[in-house]
N, C-alpha and C. Protein backbone atom coordinates (compact mmCIF):
# COMPACT_ATOMS: atom_id res chain seq x y z
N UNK A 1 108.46 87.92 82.14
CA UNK A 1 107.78 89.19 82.36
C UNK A 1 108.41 89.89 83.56
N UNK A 2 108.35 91.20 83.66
CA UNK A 2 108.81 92.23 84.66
C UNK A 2 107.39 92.91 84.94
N UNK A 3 107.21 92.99 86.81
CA UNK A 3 106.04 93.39 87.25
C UNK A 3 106.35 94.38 88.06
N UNK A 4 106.12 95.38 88.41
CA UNK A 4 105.22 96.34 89.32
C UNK A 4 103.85 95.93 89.84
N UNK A 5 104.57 95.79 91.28
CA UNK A 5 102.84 95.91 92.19
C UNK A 5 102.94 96.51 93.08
N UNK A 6 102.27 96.60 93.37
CA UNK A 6 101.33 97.32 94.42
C UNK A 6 101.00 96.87 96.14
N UNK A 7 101.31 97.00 96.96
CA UNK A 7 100.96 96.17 98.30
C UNK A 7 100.60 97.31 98.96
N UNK A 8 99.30 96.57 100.07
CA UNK A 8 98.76 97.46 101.02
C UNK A 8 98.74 96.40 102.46
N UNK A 9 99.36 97.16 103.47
CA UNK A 9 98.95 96.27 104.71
C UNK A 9 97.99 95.74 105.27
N UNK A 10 97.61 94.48 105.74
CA UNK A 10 95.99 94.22 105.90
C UNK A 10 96.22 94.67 107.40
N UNK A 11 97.01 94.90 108.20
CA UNK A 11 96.55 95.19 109.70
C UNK A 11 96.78 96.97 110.06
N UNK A 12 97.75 97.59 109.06
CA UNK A 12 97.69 98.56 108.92
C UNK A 12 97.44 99.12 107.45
N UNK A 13 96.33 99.50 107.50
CA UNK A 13 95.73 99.95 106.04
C UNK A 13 96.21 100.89 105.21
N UNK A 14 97.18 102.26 106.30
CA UNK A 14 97.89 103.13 105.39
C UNK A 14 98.68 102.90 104.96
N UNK A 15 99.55 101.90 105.02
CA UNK A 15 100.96 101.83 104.72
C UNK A 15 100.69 100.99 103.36
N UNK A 16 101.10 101.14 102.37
CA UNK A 16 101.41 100.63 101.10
C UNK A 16 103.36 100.65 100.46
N UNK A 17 103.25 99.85 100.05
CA UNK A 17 104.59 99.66 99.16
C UNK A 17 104.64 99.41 97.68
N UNK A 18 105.41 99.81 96.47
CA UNK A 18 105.69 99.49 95.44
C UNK A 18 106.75 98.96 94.79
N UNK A 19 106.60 97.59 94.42
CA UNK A 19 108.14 97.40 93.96
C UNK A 19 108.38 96.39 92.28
N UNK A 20 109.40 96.19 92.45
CA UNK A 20 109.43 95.50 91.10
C UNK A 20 109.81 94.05 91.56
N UNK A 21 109.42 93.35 90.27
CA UNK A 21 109.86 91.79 90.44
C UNK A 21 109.82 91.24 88.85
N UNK A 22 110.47 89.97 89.07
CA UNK A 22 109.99 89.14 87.86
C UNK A 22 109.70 87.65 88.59
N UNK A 23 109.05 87.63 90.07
CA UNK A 23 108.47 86.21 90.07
C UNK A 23 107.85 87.22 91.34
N UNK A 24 106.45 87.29 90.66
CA UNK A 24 105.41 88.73 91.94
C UNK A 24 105.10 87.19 92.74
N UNK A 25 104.46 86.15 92.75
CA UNK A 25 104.32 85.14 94.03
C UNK A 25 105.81 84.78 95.35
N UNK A 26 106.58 84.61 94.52
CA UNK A 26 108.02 84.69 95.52
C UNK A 26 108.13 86.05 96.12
N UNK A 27 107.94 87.02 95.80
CA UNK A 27 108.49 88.32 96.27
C UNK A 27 106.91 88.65 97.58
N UNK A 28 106.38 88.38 96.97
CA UNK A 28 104.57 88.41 97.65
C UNK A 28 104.93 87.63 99.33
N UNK A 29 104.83 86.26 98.66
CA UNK A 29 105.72 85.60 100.00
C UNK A 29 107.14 86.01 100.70
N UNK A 30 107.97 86.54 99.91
CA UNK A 30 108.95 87.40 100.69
C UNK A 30 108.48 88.45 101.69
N UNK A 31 107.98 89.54 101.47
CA UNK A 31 107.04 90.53 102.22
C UNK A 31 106.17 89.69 103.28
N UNK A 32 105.85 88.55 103.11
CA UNK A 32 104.48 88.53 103.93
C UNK A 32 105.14 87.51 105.28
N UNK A 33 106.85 87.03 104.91
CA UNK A 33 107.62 86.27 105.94
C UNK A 33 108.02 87.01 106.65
N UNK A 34 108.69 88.17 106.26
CA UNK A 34 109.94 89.11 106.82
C UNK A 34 110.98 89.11 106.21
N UNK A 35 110.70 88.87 105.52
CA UNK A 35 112.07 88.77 104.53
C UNK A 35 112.71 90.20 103.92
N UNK A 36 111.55 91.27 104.15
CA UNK A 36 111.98 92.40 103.05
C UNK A 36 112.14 93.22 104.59
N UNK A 37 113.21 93.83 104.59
CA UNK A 37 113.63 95.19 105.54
C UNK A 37 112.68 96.01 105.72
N UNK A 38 112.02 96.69 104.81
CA UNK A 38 111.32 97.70 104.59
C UNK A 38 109.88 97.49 104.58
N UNK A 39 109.45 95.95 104.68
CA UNK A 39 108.10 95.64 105.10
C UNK A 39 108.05 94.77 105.72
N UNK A 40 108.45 94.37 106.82
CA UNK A 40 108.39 93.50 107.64
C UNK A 40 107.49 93.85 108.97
N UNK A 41 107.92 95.22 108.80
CA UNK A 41 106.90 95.64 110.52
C UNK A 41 105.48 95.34 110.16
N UNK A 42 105.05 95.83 108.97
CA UNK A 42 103.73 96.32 108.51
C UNK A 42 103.03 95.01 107.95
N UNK A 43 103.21 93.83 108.20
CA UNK A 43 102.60 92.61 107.68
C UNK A 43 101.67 92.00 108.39
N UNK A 44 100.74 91.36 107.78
CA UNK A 44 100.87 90.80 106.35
C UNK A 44 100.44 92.07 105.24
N UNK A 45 100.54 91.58 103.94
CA UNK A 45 100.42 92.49 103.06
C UNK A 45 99.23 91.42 102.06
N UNK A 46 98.46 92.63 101.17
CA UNK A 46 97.99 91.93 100.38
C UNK A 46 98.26 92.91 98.89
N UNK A 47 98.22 92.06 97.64
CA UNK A 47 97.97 92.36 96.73
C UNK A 47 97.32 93.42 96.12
N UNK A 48 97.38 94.41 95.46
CA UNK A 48 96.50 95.15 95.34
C UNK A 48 96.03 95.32 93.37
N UNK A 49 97.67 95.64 93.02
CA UNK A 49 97.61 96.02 91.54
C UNK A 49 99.08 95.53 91.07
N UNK A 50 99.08 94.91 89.91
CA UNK A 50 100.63 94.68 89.43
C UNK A 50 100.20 94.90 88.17
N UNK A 51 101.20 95.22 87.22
CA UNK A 51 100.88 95.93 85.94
C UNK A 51 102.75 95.47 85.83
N UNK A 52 102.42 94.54 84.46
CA UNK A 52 103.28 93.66 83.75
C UNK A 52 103.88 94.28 82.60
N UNK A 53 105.18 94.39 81.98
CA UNK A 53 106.00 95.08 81.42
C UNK A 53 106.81 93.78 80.45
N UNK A 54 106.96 94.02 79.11
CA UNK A 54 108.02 93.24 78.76
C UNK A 54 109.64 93.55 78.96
N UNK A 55 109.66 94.33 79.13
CA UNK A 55 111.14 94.46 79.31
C UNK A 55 111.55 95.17 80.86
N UNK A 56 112.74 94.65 81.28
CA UNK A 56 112.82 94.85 82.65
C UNK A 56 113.14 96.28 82.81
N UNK A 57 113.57 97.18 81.57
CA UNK A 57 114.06 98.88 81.58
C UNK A 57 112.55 99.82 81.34
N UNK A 58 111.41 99.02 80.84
CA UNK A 58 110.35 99.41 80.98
C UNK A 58 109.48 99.04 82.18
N UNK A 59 110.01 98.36 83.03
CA UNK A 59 109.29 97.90 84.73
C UNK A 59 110.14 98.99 85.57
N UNK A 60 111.37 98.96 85.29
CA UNK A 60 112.26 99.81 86.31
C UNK A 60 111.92 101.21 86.00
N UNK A 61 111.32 102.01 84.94
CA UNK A 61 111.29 103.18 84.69
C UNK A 61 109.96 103.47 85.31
N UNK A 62 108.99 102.77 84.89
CA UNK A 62 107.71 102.56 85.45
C UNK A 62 107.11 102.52 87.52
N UNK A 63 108.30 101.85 87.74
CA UNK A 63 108.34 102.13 88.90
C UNK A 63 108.83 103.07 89.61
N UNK A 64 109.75 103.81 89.20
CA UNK A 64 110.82 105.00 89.36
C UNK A 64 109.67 106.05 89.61
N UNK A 65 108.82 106.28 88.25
CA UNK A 65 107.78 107.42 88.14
C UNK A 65 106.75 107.21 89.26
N UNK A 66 106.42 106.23 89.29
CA UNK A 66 104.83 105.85 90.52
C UNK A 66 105.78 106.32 91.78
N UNK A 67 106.60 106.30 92.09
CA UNK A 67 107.05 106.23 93.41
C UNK A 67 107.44 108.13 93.92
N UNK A 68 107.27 108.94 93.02
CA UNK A 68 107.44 110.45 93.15
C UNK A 68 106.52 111.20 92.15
N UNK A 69 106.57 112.86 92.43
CA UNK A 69 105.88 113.35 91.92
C UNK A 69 104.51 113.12 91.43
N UNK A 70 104.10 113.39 90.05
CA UNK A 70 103.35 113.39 89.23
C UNK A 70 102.84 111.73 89.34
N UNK A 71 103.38 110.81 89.10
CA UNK A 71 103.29 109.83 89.29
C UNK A 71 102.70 109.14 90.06
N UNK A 72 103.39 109.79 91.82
CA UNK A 72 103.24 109.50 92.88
C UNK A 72 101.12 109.78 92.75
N UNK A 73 101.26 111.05 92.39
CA UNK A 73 99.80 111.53 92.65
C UNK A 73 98.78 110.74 91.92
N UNK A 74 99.27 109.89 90.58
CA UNK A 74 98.43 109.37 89.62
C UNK A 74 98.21 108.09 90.61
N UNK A 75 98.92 107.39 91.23
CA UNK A 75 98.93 106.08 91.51
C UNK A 75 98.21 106.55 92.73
N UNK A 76 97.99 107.56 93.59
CA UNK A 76 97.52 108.20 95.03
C UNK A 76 95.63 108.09 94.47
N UNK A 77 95.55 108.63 92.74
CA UNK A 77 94.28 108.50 92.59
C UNK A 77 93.35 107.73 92.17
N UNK A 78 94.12 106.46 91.11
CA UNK A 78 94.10 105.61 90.40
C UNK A 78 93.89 104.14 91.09
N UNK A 79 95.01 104.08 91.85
CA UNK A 79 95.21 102.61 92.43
C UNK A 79 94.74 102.44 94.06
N UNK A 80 94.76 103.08 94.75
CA UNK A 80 94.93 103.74 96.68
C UNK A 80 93.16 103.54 96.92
């Protein structure tokens, strides 16, 4: 399976991230070591929403859209 989730900081509450994976517990624990560049300041992180895809060109497109525009705003009302 190919996932999209969702992360929100537990010590800073605004900051959220979205990304893709195909093993969301390894990548979960990646973020929450320091392992990821781009979320390391803002940790720990928790879980929020992952939404599972069979194919990895339907996770990568899926994430592309949540992350701008129209998208951006659905996931701002939906998931946040």
């Amino acid at each position: 399976m190919f996932y999209v989730y969702f992360l929100r900081s537990i010590n800073n509450p605004q900051k959220t991230y979205i990304g893709y994976t195909t093993n969301l517990q390894q990548r979960l624990d990646t973020h929450n070591s320091g392992g990821s560049v781009h979320t390391s300041v803002d940790r720990p992180w928790r879980l929020v929403v992952t939404i599972a895809f069979d194919t990895q060109e339907k996770a990568k497109n899926f994430e592309k859209y949540i992350k701008v525009g129209s998208g951006a705003a659905f996931a701002k009302k939906r998931f946040w």
